[in-house]
N, C-alpha and C. Protein backbone atom coordinates (compact mmCIF):
# COMPACT_ATOMS: atom_id res chain seq x y z
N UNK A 1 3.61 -29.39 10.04
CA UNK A 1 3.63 -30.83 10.15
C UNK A 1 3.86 -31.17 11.61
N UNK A 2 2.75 -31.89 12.35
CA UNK A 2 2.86 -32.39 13.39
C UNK A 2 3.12 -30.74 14.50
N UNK A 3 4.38 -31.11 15.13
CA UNK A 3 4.76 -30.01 16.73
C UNK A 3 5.47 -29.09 15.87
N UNK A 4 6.17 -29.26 14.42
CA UNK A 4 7.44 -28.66 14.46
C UNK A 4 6.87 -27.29 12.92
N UNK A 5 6.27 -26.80 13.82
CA UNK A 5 6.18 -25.20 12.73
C UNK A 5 7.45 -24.45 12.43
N UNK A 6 8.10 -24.69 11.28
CA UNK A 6 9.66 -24.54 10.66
C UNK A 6 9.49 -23.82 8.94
N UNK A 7 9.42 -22.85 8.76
CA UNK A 7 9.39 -22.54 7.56
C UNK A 7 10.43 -23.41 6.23
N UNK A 8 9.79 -23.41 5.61
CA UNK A 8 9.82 -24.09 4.33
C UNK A 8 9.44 -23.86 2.94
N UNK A 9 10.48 -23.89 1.96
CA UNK A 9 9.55 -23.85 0.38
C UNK A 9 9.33 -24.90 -0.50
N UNK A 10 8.18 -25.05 -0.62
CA UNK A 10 7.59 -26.40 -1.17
C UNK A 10 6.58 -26.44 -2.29
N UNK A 11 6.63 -27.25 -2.65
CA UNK A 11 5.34 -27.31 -4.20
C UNK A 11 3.96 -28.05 -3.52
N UNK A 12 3.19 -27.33 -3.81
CA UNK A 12 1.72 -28.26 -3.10
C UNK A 12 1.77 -29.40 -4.29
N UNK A 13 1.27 -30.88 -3.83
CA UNK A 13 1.25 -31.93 -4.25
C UNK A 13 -0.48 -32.37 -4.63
N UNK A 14 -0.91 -32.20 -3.32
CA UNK A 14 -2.57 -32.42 -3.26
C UNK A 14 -2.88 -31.47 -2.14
N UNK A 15 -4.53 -31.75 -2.07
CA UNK A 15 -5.26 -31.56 -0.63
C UNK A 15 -6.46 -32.12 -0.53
N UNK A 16 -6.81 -32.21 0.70
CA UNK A 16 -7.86 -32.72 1.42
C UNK A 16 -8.34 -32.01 2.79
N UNK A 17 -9.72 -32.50 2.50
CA UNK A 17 -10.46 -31.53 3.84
C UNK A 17 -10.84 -32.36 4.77
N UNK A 18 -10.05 -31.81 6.28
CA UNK A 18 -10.47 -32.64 7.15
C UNK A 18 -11.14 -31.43 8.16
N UNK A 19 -12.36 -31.77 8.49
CA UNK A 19 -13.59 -30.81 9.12
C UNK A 19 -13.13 -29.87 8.19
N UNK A 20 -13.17 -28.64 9.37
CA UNK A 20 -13.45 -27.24 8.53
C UNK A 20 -12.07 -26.74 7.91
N UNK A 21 -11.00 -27.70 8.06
CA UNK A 21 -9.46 -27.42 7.63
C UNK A 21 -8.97 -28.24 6.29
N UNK A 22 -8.12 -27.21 5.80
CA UNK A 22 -7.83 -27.88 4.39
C UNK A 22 -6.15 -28.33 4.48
N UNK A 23 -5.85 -29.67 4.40
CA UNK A 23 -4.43 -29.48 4.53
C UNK A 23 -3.84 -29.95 3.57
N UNK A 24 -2.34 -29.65 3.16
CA UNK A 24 -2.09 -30.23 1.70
C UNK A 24 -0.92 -30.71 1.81
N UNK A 25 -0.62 -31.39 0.87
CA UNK A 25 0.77 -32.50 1.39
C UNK A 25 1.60 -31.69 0.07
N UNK A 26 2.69 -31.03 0.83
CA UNK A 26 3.73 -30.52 0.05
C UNK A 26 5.34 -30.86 0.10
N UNK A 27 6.04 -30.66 -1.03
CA UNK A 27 6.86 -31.60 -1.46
C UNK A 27 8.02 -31.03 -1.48
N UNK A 28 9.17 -30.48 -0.66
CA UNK A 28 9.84 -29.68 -0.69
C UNK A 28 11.50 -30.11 -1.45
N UNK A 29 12.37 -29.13 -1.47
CA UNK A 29 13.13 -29.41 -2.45
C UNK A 29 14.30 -30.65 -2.66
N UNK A 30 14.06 -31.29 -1.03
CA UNK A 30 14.83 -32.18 -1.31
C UNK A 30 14.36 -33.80 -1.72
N UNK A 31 12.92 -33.43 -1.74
CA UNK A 31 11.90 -34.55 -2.30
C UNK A 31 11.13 -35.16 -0.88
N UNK A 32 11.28 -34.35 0.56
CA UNK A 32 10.47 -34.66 1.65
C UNK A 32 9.15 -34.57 1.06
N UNK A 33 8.03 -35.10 1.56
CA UNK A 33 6.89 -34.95 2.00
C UNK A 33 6.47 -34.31 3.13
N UNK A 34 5.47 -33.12 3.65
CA UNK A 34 4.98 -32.61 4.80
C UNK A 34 3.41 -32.26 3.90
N UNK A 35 2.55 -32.52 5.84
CA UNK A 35 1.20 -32.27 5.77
C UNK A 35 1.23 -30.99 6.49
N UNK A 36 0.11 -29.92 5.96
CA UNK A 36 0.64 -28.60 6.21
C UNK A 36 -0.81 -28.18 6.24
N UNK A 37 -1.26 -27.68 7.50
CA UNK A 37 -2.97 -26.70 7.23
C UNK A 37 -2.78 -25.82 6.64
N UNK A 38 -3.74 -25.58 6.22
CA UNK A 38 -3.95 -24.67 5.09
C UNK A 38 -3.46 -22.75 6.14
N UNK A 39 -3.79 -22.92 7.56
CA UNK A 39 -3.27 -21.76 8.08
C UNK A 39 -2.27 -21.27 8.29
N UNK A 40 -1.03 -22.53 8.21
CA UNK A 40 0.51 -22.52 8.29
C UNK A 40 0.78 -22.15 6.99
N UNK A 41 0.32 -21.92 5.61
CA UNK A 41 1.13 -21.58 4.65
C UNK A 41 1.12 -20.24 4.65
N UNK A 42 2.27 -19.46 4.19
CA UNK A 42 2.24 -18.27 4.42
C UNK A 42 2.23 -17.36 3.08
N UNK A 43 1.97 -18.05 1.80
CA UNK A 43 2.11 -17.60 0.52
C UNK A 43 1.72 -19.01 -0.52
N UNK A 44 1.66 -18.89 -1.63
CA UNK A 44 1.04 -19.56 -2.80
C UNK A 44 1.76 -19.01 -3.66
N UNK A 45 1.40 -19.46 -4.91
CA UNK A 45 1.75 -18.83 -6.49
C UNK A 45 1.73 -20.27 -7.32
N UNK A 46 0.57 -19.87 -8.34
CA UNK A 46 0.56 -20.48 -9.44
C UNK A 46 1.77 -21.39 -10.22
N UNK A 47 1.58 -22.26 -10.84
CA UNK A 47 2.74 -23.09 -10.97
C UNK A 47 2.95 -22.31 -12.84
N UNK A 48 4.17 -22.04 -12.97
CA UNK A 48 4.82 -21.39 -14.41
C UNK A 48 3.82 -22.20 -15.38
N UNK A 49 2.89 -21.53 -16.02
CA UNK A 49 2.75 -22.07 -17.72
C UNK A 49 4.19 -23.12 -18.38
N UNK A 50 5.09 -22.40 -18.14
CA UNK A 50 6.53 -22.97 -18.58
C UNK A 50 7.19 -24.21 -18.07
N UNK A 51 6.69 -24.40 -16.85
CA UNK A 51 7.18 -25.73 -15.95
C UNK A 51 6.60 -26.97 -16.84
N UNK A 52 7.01 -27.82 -17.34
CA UNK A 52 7.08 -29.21 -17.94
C UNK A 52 6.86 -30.08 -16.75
N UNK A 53 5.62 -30.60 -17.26
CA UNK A 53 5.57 -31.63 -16.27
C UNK A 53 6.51 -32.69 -15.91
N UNK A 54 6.72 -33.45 -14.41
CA UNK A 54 7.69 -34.26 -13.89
C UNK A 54 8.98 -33.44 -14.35
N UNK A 55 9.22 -32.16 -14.08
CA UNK A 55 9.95 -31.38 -13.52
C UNK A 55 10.60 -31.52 -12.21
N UNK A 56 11.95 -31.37 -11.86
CA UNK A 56 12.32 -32.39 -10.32
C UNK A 56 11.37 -31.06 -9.38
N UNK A 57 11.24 -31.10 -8.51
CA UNK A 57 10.80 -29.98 -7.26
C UNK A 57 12.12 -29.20 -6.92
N UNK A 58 12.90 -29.83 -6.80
CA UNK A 58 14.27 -28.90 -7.17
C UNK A 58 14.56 -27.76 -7.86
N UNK A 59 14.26 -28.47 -9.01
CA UNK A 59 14.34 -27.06 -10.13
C UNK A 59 13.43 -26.60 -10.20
N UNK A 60 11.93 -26.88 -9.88
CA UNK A 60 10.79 -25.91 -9.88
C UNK A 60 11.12 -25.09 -8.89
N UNK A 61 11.65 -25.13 -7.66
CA UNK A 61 11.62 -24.44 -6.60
C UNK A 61 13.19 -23.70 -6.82
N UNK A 62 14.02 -24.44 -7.06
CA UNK A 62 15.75 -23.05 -7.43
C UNK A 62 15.54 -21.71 -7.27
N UNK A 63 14.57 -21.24 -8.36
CA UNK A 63 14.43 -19.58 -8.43
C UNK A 63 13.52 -18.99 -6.61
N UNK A 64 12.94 -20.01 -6.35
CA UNK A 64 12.35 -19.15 -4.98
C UNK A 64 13.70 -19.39 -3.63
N UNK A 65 13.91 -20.26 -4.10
CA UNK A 65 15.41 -20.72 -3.11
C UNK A 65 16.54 -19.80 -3.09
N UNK A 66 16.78 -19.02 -4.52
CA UNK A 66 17.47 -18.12 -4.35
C UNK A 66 16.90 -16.51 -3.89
N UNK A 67 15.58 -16.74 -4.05
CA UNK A 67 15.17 -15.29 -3.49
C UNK A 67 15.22 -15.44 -1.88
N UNK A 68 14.90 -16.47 -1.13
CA UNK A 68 14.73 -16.98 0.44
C UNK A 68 16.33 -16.58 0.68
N UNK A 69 17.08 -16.89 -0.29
CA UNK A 69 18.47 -16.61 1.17
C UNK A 69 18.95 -14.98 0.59
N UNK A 70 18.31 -14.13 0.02
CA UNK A 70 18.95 -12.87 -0.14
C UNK A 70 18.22 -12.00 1.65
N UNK A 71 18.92 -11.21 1.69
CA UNK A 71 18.76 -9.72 3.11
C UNK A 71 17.36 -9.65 2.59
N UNK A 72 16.77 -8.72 3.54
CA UNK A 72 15.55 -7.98 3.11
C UNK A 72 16.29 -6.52 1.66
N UNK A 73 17.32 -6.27 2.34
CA UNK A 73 18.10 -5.19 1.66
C UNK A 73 18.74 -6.00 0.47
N UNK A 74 18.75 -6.85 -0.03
CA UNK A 74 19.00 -7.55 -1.21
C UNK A 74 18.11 -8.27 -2.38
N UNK A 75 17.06 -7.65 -2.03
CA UNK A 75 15.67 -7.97 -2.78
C UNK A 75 15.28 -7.15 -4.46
N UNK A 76 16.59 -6.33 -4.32
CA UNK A 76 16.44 -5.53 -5.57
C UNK A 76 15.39 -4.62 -5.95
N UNK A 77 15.05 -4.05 -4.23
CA UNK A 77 13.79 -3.27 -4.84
C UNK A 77 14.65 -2.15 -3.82
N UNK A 78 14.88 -0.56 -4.26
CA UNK A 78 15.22 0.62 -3.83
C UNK A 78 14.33 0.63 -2.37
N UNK A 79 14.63 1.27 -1.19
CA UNK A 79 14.77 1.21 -0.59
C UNK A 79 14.03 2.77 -0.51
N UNK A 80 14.39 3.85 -1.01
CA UNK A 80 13.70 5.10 -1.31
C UNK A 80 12.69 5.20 -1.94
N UNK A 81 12.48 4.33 -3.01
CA UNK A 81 11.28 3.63 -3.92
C UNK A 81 9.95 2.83 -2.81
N UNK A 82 10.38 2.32 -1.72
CA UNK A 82 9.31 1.64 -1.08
C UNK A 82 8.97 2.53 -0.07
N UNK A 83 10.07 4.16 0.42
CA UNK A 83 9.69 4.94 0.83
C UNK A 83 8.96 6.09 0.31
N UNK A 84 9.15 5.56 -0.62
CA UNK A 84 7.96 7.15 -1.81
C UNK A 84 6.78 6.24 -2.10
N UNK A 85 6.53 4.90 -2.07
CA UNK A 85 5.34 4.38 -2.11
C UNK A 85 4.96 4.79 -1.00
N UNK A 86 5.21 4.11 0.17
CA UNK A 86 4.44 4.15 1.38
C UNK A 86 4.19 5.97 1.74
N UNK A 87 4.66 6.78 1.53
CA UNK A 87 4.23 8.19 1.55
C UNK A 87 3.46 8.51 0.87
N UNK A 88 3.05 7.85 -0.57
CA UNK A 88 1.91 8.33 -1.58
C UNK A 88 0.92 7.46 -1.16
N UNK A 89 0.87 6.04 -0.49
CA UNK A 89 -0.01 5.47 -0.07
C UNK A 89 -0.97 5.91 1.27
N UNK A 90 0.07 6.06 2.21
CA UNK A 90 -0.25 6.76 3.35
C UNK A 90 -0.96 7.81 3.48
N UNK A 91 -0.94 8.67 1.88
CA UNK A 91 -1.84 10.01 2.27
C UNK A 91 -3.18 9.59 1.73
N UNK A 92 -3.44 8.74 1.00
CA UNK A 92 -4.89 8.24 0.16
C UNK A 92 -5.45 7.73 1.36
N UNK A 93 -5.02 7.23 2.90
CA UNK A 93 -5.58 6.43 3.66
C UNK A 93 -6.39 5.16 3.47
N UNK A 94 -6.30 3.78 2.70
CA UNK A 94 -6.78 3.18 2.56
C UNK A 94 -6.61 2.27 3.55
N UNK A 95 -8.16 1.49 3.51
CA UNK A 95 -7.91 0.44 4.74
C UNK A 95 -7.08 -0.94 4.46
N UNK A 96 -7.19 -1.42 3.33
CA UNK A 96 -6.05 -1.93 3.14
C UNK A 96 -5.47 -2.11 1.41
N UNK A 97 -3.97 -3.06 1.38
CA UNK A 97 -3.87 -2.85 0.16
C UNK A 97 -3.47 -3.99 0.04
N UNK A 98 -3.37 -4.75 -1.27
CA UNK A 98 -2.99 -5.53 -2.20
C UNK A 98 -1.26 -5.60 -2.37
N UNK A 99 -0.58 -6.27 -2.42
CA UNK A 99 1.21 -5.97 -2.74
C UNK A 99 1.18 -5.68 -4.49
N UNK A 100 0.16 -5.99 -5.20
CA UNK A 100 0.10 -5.48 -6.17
C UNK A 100 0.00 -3.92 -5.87
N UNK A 101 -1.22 -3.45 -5.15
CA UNK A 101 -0.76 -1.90 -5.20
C UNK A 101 -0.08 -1.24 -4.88
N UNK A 102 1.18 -1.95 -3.79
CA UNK A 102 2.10 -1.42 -3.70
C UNK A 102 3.30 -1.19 -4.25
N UNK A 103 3.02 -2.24 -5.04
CA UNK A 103 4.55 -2.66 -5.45
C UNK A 103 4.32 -1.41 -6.90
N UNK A 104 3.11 -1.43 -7.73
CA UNK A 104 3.09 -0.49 -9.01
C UNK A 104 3.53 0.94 -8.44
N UNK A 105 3.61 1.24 -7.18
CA UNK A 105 4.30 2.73 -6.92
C UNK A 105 5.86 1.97 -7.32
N UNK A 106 6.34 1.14 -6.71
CA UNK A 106 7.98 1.04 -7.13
C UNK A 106 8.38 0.42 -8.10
N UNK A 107 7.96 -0.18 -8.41
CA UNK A 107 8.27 -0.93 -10.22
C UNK A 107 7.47 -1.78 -10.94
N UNK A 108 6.73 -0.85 -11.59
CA UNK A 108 5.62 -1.32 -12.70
C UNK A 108 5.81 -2.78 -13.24
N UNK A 109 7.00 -3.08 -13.59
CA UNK A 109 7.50 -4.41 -14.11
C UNK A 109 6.84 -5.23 -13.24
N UNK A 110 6.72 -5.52 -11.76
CA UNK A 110 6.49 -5.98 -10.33
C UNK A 110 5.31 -6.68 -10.81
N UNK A 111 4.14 -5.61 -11.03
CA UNK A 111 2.83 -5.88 -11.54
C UNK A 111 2.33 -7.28 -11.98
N UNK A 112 2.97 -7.56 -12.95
CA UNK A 112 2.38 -8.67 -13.70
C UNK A 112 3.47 -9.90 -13.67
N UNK A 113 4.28 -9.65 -12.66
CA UNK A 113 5.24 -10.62 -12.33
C UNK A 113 4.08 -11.82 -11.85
N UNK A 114 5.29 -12.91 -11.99
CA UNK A 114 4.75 -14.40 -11.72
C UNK A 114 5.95 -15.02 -10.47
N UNK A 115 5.34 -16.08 -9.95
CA UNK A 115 6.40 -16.83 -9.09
C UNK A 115 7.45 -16.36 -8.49
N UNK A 116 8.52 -16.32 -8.61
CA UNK A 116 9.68 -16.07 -7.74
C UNK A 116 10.15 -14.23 -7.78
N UNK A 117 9.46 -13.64 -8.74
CA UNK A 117 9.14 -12.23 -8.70
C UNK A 117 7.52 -11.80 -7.73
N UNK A 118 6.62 -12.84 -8.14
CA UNK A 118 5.66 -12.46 -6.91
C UNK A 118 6.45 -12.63 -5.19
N UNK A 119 6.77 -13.55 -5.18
CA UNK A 119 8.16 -14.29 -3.95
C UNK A 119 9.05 -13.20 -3.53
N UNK A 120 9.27 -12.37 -4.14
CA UNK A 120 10.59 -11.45 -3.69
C UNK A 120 9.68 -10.22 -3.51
N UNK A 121 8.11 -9.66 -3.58
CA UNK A 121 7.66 -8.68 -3.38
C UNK A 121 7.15 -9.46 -1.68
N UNK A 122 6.58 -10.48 -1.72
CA UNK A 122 6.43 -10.88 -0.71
C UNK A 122 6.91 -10.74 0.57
N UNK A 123 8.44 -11.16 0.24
CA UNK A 123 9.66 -11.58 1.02
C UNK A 123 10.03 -10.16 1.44
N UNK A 124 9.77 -8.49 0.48
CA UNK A 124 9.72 -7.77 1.07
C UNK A 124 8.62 -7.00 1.68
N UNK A 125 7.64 -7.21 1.29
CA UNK A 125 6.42 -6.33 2.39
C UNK A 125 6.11 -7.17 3.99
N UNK A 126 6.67 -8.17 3.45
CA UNK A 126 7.09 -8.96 5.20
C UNK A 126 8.46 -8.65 5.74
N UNK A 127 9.24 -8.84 5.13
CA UNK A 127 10.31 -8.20 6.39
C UNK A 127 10.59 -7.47 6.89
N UNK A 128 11.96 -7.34 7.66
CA UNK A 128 11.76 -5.99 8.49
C UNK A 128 11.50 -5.06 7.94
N UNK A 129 11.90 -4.76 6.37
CA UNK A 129 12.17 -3.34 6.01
C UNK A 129 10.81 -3.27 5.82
N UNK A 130 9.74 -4.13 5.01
CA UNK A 130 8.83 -4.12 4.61
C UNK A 130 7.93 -3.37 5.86
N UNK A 131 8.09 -4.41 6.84
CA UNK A 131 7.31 -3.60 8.39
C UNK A 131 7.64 -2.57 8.65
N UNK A 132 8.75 -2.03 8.58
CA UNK A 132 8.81 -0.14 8.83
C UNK A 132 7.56 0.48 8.29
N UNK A 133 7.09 0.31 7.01
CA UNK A 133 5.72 1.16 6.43
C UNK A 133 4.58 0.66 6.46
N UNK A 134 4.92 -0.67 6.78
CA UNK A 134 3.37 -1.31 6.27
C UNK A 134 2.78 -2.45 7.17
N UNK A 135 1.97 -2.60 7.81
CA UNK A 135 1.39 -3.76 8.85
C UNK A 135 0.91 -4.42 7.63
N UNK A 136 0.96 -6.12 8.52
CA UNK A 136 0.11 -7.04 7.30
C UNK A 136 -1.12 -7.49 8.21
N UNK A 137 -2.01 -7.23 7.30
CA UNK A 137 -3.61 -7.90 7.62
C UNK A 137 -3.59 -9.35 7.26
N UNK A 138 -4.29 -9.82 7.97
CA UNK A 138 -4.61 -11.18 7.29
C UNK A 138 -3.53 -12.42 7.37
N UNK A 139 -2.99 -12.21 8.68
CA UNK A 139 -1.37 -12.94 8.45
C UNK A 139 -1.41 -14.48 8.31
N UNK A 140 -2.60 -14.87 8.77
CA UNK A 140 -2.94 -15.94 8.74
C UNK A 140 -3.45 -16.41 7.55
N UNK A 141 -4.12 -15.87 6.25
CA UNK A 141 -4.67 -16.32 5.41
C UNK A 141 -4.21 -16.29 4.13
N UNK A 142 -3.56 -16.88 3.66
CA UNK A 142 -2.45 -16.53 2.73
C UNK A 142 -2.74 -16.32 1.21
N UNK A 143 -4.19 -16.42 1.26
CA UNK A 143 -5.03 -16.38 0.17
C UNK A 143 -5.77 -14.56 0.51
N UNK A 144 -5.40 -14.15 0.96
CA UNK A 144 -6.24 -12.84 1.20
C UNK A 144 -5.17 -11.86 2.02
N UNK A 145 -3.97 -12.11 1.65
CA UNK A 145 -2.94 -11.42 2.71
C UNK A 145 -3.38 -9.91 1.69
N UNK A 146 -2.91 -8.93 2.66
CA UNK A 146 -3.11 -7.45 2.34
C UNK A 146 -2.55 -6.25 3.14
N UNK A 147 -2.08 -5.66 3.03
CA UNK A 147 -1.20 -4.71 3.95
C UNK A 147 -2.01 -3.30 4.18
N UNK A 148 -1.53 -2.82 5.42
CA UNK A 148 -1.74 -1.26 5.38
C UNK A 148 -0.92 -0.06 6.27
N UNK A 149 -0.86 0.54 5.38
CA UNK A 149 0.16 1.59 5.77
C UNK A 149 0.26 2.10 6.89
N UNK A 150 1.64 2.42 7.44
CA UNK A 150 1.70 2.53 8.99
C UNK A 150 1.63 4.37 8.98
N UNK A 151 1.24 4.92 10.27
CA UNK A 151 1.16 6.37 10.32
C UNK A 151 2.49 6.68 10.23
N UNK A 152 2.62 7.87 10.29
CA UNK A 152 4.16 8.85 10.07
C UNK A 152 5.18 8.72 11.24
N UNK A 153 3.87 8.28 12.45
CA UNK A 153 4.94 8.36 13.61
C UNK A 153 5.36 6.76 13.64
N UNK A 154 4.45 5.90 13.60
CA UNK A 154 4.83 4.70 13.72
C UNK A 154 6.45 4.59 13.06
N UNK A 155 6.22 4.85 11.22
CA UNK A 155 7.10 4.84 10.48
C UNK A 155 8.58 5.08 10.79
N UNK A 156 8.16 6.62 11.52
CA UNK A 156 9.71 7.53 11.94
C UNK A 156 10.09 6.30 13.58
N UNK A 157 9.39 6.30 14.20
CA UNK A 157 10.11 4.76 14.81
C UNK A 157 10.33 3.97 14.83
N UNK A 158 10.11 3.21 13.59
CA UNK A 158 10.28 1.95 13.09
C UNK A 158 12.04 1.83 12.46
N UNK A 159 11.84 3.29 11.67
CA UNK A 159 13.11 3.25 11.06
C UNK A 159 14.27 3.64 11.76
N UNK A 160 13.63 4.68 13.33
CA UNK A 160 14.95 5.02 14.01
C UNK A 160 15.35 3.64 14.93
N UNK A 161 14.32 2.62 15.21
CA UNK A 161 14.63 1.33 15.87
C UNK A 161 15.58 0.91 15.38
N UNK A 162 14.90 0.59 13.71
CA UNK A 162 16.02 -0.14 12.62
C UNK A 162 17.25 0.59 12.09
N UNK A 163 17.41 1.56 12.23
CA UNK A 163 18.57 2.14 11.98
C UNK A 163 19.82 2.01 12.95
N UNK A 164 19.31 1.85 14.71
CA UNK A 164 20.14 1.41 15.54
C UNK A 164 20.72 0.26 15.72
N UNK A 165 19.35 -1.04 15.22
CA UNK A 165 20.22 -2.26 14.98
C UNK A 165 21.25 -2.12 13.75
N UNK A 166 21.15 -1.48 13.30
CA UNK A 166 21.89 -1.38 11.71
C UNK A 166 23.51 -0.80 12.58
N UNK A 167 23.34 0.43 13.18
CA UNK A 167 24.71 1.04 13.89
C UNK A 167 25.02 -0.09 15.25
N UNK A 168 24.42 -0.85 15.91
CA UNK A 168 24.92 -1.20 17.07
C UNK A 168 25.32 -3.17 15.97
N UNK A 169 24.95 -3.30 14.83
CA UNK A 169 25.41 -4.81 14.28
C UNK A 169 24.52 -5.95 14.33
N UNK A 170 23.35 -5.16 14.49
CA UNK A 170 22.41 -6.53 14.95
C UNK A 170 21.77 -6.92 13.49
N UNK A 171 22.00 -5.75 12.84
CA UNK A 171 21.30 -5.45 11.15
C UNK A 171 22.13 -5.53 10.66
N UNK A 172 21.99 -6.64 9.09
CA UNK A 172 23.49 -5.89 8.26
C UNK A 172 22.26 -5.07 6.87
N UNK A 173 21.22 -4.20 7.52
CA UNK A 173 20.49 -3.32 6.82
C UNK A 173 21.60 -2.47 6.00
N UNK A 174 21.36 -1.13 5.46
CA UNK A 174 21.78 -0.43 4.36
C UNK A 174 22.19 1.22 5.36
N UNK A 175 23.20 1.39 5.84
CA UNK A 175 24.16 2.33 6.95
C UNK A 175 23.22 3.58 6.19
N UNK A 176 23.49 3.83 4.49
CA UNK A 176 23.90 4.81 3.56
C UNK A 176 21.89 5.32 3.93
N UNK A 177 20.78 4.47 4.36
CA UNK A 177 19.58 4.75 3.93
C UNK A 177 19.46 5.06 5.30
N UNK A 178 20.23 5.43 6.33
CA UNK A 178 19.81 5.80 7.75
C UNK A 178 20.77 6.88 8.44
N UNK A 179 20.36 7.75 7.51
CA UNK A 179 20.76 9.53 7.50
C UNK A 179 19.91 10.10 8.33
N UNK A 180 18.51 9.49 8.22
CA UNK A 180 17.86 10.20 9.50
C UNK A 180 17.85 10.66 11.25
């Protein structure tokens, strides 16, 4: 909206195309209005079968509100689990992947998740921890985002980077997963 690019979670309301840009006026939880190009959003998800219409935006949005303020390390996904994916991924060499295919190496349940479970796979193949294994393609298009696996060396420096912010306090990452 306007100068001030500020992340936000919001319910799309409408859209409209102006030239070759689509922008949509979304409604965030405290009942603001913002106009948003379609290149600034950084994720989507279908609105719940279950949501009742004139539902406040509040409570549609609660469950993603509580996934936004957990750590990357508080996402409830193992931490050794996203490291035995990205090692079984890494050897198939694909050019890129889906967070669906990543996520079925660490918990099948993941799969056919909806909303604020799609939200928390998200929230981790983007953050830091997520970036130790995996570059994201497509960062801009939030309709076609897709990841791909980082080489062995990248990896082993990614995690000895992140393991130092973790010992020098800059991380409050996971001490116990940086034995290496």
């Amino acid at each position: 909206e306007g100068k001030n690019h500020r992340p936000f979670l919001g319910v799309i309301e409408s859209s409209k195309i102006k030239g070759s840009n689509v922008v949509y006026q979304v409604v965030d939880a405290a009942g603001s209005k913002h106009s948003v190009a379609s290149k600034y959003l950084h994720c989507a998800f279908p609105a719940s079968p279950m949501t009742k219409p004139n539902t406040p935006t509040s409570e549609v949005l609660a469950p993603y509100v509580s996934v936004a303020r957990c750590k990357s390390t508080e996402l409830g996904i193992d931490l050794e689990m996203l490291d035995l994916a990205w090692e079984v991924l890494a050897e198939e060499e694909p050019a890129s992947l889906s967070s669906t295919a990543i996520v079925s190496y660490i918990d099948e349940s993941l799969v056919e998740a909806e909303g604020p479970e799609q939200y928390r796979v998200f929230r981790l193949l983007t953050s830091d921890l997520g970036q130790i294994f995996f570059s994201t393609l497509h960062a801009h298009d939030y309709m076609h985002r897709e990841y791909k696996p980082k080489s062995a060396m990248a990896v082993a420096a990614s995690k000895e980077s992140w393991c130092q912010s973790v010992a020098e306090g800059l991380d409050t990452g996971s001490p116990e997963w940086c034995f290496v």
